[in-house]
PDB file of N, CA and C in Angstrom:
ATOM      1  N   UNK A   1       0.841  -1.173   0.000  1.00  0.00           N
ATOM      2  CA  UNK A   1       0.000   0.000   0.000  1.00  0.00           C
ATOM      3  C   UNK A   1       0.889   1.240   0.000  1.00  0.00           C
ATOM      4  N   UNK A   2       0.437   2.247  -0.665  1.00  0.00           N
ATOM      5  CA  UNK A   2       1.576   3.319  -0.962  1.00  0.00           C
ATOM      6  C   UNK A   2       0.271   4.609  -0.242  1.00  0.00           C
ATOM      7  N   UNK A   3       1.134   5.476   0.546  1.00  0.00           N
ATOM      8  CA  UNK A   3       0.109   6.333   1.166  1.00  0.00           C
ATOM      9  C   UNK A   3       1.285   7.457   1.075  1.00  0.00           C
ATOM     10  N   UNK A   4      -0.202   8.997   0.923  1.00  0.00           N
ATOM     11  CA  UNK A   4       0.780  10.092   0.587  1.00  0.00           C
ATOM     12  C   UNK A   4      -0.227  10.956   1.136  1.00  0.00           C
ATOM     13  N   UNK A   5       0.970  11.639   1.877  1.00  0.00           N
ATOM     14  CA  UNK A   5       0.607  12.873   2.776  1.00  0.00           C
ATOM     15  C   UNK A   5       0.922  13.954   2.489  1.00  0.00           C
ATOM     16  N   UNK A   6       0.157  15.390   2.401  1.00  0.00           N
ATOM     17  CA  UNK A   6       0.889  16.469   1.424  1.00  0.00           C
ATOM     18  C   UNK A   6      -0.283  17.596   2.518  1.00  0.00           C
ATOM     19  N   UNK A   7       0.307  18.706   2.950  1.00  0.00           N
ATOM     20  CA  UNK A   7      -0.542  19.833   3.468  1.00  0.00           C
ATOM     21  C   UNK A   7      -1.317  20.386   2.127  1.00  0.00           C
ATOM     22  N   UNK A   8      -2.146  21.182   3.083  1.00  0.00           N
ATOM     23  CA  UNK A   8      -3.831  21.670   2.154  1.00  0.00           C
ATOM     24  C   UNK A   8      -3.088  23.295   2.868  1.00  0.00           C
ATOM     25  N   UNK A   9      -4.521  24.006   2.349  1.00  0.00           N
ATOM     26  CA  UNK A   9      -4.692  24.705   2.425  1.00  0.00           C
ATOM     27  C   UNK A   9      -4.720  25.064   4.484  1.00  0.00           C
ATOM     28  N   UNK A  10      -5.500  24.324   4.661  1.00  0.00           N
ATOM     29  CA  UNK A  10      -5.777  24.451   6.003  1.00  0.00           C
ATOM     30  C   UNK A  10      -5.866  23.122   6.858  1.00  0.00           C
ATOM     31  N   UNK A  11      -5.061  22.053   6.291  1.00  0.00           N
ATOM     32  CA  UNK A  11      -4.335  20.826   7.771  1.00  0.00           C
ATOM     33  C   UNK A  11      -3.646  20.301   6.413  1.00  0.00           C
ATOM     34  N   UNK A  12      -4.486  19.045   6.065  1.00  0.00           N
ATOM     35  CA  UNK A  12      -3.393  18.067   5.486  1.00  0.00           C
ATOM     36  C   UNK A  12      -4.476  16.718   4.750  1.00  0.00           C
ATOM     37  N   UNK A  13      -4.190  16.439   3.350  1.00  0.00           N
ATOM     38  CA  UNK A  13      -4.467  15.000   2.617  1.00  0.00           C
ATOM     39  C   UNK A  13      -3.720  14.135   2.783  1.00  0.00           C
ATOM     40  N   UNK A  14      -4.860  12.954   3.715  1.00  0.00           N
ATOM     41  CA  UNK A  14      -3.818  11.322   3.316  1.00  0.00           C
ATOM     42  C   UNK A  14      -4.538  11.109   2.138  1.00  0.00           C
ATOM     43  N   UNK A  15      -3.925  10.483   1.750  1.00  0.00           N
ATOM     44  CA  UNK A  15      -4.016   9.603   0.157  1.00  0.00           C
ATOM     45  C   UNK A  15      -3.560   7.896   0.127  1.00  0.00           C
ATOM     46  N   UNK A  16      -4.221   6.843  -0.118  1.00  0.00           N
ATOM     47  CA  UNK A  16      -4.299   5.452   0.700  1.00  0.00           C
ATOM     48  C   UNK A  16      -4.220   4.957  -0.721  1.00  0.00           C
ATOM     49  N   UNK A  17      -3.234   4.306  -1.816  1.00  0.00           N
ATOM     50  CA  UNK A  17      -3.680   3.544  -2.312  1.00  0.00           C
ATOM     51  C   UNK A  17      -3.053   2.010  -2.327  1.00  0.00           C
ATOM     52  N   UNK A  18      -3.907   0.881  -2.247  1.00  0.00           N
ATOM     53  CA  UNK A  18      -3.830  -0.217  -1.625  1.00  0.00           C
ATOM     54  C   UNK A  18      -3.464  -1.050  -2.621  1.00  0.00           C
ATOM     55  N   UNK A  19      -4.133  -1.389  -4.267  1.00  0.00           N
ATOM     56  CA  UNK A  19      -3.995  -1.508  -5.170  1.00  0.00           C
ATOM     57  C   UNK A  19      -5.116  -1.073  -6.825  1.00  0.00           C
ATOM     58  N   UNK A  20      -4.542  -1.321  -7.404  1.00  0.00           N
ATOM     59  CA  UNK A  20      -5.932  -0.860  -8.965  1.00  0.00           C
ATOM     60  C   UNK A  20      -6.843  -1.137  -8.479  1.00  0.00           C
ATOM     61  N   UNK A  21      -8.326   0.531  -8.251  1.00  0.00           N
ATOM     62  CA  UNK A  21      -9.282  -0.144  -7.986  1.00  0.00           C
ATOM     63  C   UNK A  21      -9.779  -0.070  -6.694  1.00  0.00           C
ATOM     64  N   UNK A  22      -8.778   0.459  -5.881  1.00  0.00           N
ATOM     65  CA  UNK A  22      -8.641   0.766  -4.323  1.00  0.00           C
ATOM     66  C   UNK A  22      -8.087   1.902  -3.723  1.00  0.00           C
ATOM     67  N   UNK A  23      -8.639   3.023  -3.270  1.00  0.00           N
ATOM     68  CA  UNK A  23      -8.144   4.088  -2.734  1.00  0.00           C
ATOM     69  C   UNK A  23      -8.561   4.688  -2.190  1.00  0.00           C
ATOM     70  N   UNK A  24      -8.617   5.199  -0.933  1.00  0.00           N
ATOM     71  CA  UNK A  24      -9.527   5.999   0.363  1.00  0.00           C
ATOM     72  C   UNK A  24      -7.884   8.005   0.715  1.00  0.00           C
ATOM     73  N   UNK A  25      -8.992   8.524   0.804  1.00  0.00           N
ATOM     74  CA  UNK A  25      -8.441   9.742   0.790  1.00  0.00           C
ATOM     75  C   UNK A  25      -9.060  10.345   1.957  1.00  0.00           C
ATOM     76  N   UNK A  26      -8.297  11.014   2.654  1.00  0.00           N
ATOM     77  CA  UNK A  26      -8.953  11.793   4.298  1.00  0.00           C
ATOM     78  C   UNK A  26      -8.402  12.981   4.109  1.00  0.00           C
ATOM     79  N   UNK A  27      -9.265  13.864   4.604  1.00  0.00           N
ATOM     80  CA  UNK A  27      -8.747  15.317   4.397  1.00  0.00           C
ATOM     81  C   UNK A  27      -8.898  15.872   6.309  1.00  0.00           C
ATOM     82  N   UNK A  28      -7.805  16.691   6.882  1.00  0.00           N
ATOM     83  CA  UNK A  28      -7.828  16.749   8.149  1.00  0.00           C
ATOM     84  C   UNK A  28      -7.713  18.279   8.667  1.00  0.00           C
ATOM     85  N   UNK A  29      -8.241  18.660   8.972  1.00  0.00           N
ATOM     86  CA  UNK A  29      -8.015  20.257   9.220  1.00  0.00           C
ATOM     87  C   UNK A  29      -7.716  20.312  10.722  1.00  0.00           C
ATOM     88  N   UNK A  30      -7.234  21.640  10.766  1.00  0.00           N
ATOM     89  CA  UNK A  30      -6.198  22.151  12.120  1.00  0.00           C
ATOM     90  C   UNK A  30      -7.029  22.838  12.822  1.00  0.00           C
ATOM     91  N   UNK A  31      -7.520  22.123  14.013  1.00  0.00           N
ATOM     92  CA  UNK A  31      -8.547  23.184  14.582  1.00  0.00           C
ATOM     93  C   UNK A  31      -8.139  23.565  16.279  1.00  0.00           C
ATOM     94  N   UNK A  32      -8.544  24.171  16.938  1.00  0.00           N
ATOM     95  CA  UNK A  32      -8.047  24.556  18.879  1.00  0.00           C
ATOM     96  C   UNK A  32      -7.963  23.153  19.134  1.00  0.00           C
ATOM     97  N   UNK A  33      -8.340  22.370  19.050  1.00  0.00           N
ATOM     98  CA  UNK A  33      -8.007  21.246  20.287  1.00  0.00           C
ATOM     99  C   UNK A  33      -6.948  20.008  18.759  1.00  0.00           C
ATOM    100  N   UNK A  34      -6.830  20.470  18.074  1.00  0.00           N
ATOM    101  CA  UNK A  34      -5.432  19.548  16.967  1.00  0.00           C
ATOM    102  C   UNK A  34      -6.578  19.424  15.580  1.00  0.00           C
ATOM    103  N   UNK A  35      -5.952  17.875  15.399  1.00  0.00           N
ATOM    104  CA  UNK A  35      -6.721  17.707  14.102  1.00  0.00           C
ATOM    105  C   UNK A  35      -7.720  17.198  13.861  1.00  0.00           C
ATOM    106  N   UNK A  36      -8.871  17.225  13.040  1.00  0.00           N
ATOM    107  CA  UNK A  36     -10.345  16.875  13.031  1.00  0.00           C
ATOM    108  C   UNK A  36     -10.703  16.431  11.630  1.00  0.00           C
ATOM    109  N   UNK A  37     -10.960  15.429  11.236  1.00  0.00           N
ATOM    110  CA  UNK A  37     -11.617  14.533  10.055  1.00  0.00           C
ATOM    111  C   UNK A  37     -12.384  15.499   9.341  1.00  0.00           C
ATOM    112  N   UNK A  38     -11.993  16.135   8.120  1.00  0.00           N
ATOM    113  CA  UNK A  38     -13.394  17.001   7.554  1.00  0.00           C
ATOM    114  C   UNK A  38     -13.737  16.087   6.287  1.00  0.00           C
ATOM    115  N   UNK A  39     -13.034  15.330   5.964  1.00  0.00           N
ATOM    116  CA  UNK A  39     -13.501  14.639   4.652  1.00  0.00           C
ATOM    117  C   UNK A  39     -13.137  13.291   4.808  1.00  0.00           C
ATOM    118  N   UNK A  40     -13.986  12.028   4.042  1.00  0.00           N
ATOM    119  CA  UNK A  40     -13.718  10.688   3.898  1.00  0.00           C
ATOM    120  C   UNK A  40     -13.585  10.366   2.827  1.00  0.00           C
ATOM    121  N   UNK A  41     -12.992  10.399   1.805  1.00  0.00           N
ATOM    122  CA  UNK A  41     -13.657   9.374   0.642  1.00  0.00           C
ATOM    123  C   UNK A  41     -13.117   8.104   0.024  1.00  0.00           C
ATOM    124  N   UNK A  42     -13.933   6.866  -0.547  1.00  0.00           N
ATOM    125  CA  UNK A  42     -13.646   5.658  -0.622  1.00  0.00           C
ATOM    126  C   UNK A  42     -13.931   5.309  -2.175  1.00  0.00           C
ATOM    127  N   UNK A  43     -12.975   4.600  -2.417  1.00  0.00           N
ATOM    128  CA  UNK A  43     -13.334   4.059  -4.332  1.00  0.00           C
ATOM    129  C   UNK A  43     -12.859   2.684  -4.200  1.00  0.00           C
ATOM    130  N   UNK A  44     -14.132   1.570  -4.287  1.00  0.00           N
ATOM    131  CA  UNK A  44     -13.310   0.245  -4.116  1.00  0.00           C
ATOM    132  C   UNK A  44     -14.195  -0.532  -5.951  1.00  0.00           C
ATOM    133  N   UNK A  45     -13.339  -0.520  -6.056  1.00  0.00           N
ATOM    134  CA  UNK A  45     -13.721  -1.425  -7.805  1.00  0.00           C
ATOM    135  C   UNK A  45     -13.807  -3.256  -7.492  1.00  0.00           C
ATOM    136  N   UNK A  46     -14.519  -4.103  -7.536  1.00  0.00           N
ATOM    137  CA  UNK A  46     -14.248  -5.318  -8.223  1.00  0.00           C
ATOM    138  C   UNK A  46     -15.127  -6.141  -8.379  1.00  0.00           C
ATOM    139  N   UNK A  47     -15.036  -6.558  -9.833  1.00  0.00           N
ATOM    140  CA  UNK A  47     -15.618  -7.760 -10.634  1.00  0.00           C
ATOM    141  C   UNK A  47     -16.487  -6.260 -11.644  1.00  0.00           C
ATOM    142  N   UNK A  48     -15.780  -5.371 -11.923  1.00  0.00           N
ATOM    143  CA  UNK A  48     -16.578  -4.215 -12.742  1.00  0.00           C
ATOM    144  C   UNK A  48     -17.337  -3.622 -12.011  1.00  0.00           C
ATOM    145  N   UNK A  49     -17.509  -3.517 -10.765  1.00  0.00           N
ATOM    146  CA  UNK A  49     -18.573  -2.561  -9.968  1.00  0.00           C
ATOM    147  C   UNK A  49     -17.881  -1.553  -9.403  1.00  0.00           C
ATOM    148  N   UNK A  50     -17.951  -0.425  -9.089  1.00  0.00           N
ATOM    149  CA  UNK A  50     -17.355   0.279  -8.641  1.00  0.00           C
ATOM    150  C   UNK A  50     -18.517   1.040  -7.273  1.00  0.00           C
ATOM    151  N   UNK A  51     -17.957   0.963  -6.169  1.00  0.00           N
ATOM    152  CA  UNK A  51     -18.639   1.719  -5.002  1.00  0.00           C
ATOM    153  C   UNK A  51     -18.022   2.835  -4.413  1.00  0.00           C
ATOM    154  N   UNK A  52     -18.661   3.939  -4.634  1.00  0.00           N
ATOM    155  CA  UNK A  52     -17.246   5.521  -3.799  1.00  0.00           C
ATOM    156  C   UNK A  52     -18.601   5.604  -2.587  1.00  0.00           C
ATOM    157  N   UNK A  53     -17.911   6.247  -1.889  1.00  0.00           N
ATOM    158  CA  UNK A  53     -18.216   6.548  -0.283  1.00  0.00           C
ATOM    159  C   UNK A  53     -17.781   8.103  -0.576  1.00  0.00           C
ATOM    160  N   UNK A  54     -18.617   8.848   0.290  1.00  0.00           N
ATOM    161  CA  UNK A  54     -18.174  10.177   0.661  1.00  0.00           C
ATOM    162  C   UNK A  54     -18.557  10.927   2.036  1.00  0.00           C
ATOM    163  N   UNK A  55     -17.739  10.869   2.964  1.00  0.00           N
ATOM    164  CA  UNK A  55     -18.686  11.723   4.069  1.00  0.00           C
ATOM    165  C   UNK A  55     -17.805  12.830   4.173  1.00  0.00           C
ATOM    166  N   UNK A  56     -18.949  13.890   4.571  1.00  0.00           N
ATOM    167  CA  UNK A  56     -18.271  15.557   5.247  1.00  0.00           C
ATOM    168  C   UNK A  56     -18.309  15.460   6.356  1.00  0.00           C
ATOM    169  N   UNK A  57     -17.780  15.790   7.482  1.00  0.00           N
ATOM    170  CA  UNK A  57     -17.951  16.465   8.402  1.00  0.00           C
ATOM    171  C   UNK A  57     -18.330  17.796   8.590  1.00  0.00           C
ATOM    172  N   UNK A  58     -18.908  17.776   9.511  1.00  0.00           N
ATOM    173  CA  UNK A  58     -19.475  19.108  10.405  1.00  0.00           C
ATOM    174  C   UNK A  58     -18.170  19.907  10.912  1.00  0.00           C
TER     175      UNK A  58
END
């Protein structure tokens, strides 16, 4: 699994990819008490189906 971390604008993107077909991305912002989950998203492919996930946070 190859994962990549790179600052944003305001905290920081992980980037997860596991293999073709597979990859989850978190976006984390910098808030008073540290860091806080503002984004989820999921892309899992197989047998031709493809399912993405997306949650926001509040």
């Amino acid at each position: 699994m190859t994962t990549t971390v790179r600052y944003s604008e305001c905290g920081f993107l992980e980037r997860g990819d596991a293999f073709p077909g597979r990859a989850t991305e978190r976006h984390f912002g910098v808030t008073e008490s540290g860091l806080e989950l503002a984004l989820y998203a999921g892309r899992h492919e197989l047998l031709g189906r493809v399912d993405r996930n997306r949650y926001v946070c509040d």
